[in-house]
Protein backbone atom coordinates (compact mmCIF):
# COMPACT_ATOMS: atom_id res chain seq x y z
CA UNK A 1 70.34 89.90 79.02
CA UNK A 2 69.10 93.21 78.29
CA UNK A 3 65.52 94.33 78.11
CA UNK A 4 64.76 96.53 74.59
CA UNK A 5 61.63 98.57 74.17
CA UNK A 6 60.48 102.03 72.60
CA UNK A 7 61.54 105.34 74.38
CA UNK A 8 59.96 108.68 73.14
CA UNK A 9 58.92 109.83 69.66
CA UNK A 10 60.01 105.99 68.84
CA UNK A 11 63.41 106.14 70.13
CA UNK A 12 64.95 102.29 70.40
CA UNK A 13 66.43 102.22 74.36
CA UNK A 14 68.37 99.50 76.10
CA UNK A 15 68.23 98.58 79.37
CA UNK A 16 69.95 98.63 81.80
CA UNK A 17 72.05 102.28 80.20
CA UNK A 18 75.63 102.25 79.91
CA UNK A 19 78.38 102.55 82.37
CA UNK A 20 81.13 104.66 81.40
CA UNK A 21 84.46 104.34 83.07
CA UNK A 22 86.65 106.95 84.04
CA UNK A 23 90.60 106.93 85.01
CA UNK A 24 93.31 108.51 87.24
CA UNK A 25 96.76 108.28 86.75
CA UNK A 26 100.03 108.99 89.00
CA UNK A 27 103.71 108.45 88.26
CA UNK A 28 105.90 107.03 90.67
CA UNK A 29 108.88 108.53 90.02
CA UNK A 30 112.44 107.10 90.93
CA UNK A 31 113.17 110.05 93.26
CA UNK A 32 110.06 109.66 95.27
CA UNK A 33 108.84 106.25 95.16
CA UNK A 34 110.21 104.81 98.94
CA UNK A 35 108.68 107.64 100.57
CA UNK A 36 105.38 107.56 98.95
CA UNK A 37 102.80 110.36 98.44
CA UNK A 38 98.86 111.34 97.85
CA UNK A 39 98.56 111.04 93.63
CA UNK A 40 94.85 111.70 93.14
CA UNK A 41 91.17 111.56 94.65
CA UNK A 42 88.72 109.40 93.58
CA UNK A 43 84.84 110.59 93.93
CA UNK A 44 82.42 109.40 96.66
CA UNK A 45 80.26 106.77 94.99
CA UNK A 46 83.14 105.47 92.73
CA UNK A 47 83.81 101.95 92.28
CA UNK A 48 87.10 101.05 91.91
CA UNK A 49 87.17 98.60 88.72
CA UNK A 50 90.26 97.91 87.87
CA UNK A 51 94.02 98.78 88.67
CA UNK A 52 97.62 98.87 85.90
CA UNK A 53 100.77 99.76 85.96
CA UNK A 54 103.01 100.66 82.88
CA UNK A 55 106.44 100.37 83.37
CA UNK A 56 109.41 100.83 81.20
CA UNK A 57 112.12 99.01 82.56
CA UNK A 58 113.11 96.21 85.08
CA UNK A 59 112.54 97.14 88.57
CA UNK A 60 113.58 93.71 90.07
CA UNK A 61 113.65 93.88 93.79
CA UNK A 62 110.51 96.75 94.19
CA UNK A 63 107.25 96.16 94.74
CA UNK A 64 104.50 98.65 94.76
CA UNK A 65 101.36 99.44 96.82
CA UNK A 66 98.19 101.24 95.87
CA UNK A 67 95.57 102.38 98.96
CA UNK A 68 94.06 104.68 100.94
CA UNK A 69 97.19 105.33 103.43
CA UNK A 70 100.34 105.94 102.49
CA UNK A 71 101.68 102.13 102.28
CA UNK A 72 97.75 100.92 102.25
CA UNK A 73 97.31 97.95 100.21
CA UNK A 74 93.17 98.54 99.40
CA UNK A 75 93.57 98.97 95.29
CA UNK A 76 97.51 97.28 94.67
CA UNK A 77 99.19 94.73 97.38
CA UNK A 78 103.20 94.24 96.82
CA UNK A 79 103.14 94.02 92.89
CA UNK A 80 106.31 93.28 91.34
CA UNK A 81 106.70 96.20 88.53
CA UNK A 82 109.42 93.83 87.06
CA UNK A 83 108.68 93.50 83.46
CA UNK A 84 108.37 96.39 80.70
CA UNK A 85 104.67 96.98 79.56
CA UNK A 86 100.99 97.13 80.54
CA UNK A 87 100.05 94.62 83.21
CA UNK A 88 96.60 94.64 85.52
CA UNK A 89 97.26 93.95 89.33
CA UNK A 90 96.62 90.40 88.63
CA UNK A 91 96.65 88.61 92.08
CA UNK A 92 98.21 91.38 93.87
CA UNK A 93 94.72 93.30 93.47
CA UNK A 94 93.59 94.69 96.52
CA UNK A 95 90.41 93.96 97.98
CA UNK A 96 88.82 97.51 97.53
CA UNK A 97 88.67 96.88 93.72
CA UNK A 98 85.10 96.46 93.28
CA UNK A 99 83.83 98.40 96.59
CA UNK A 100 81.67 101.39 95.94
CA UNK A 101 83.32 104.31 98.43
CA UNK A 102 81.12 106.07 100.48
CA UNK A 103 83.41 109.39 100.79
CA UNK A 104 85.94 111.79 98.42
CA UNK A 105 88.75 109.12 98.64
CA UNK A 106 92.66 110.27 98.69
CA UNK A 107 94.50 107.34 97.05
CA UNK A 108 98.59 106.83 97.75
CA UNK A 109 100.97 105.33 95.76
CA UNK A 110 104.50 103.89 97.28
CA UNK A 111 106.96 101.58 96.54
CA UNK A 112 108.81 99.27 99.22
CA UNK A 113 112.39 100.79 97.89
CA UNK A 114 113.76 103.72 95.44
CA UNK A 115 112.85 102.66 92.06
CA UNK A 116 115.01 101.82 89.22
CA UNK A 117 112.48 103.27 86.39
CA UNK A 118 109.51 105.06 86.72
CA UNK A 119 105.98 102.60 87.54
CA UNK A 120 102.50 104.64 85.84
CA UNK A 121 99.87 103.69 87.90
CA UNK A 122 96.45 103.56 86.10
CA UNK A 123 92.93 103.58 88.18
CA UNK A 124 89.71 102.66 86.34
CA UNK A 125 86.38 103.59 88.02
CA UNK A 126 82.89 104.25 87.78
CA UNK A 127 79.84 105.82 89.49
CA UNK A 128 76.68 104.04 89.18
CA UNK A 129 73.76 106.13 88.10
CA UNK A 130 71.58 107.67 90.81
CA UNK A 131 69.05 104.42 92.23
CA UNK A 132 71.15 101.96 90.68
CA UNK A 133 72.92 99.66 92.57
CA UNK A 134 76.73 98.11 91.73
């Protein structure tokens, strides 16, 4: 429950303030999706708060891993990219979602074989505000 009070000149604040999310996004592409490659840094402090792919076709037999290594499982573990649409990591979520990092963070995307269709790989984060903890 949140505490409410007065802020300045009379100004109605609510407790704790707001957490805004942020995103990152990478494309694995068909041409370069077995091999694997560095899509985007997250910040040191983020916390890693959720993890989607968009896909627009069947890819049947690939899965697809999310990390800190190329092939590390820490955000996305072997997810089947199988069905057309939006779909969270469900339980193929790694177990860095929800872990505050503690450095600038390089994050890899990589699928176990040449994909049929492209797989959009969406990253939600946030950084706590200074003295606050998760």
């Amino acid at each position: 429950m949140a505490a409410f009070g007065t802020g300045p000149a009379g100004v109605n604040v609510v407790s704790p303030p707001s957490r805004c999310t942020q995103v990152k996004i990478g494309v694995i592409s068909v041409a370069d999706a077995a091999v694997g490659f560095a899509a985007f840094g997250l910040p040191k402090y983020a916390v890693p708060i959720g993890i989607y792919t968009i896909c627009t076709g069947a890819n049947a037999t690939q899965t697809i891993n999310v990390g800190y290594t190329n092939g590390g499982v820490e955000l996305l573990s072997a997810f089947l990219p199988n069905s057309t649409g939006y779909e969270t990591g469900g339980a193929a979520t790694g177990t860095g979602v929800g872990v505050q990092l503690t450095a600038d963070t390089l994050v890899y995307l990589k699928a176990s074989l040449t994909l049929t269709t492209p797989v959009i790989v969406k990253v939600e984060y946030y950084i706590p505000p200074q003295g606050q903890i998760l």
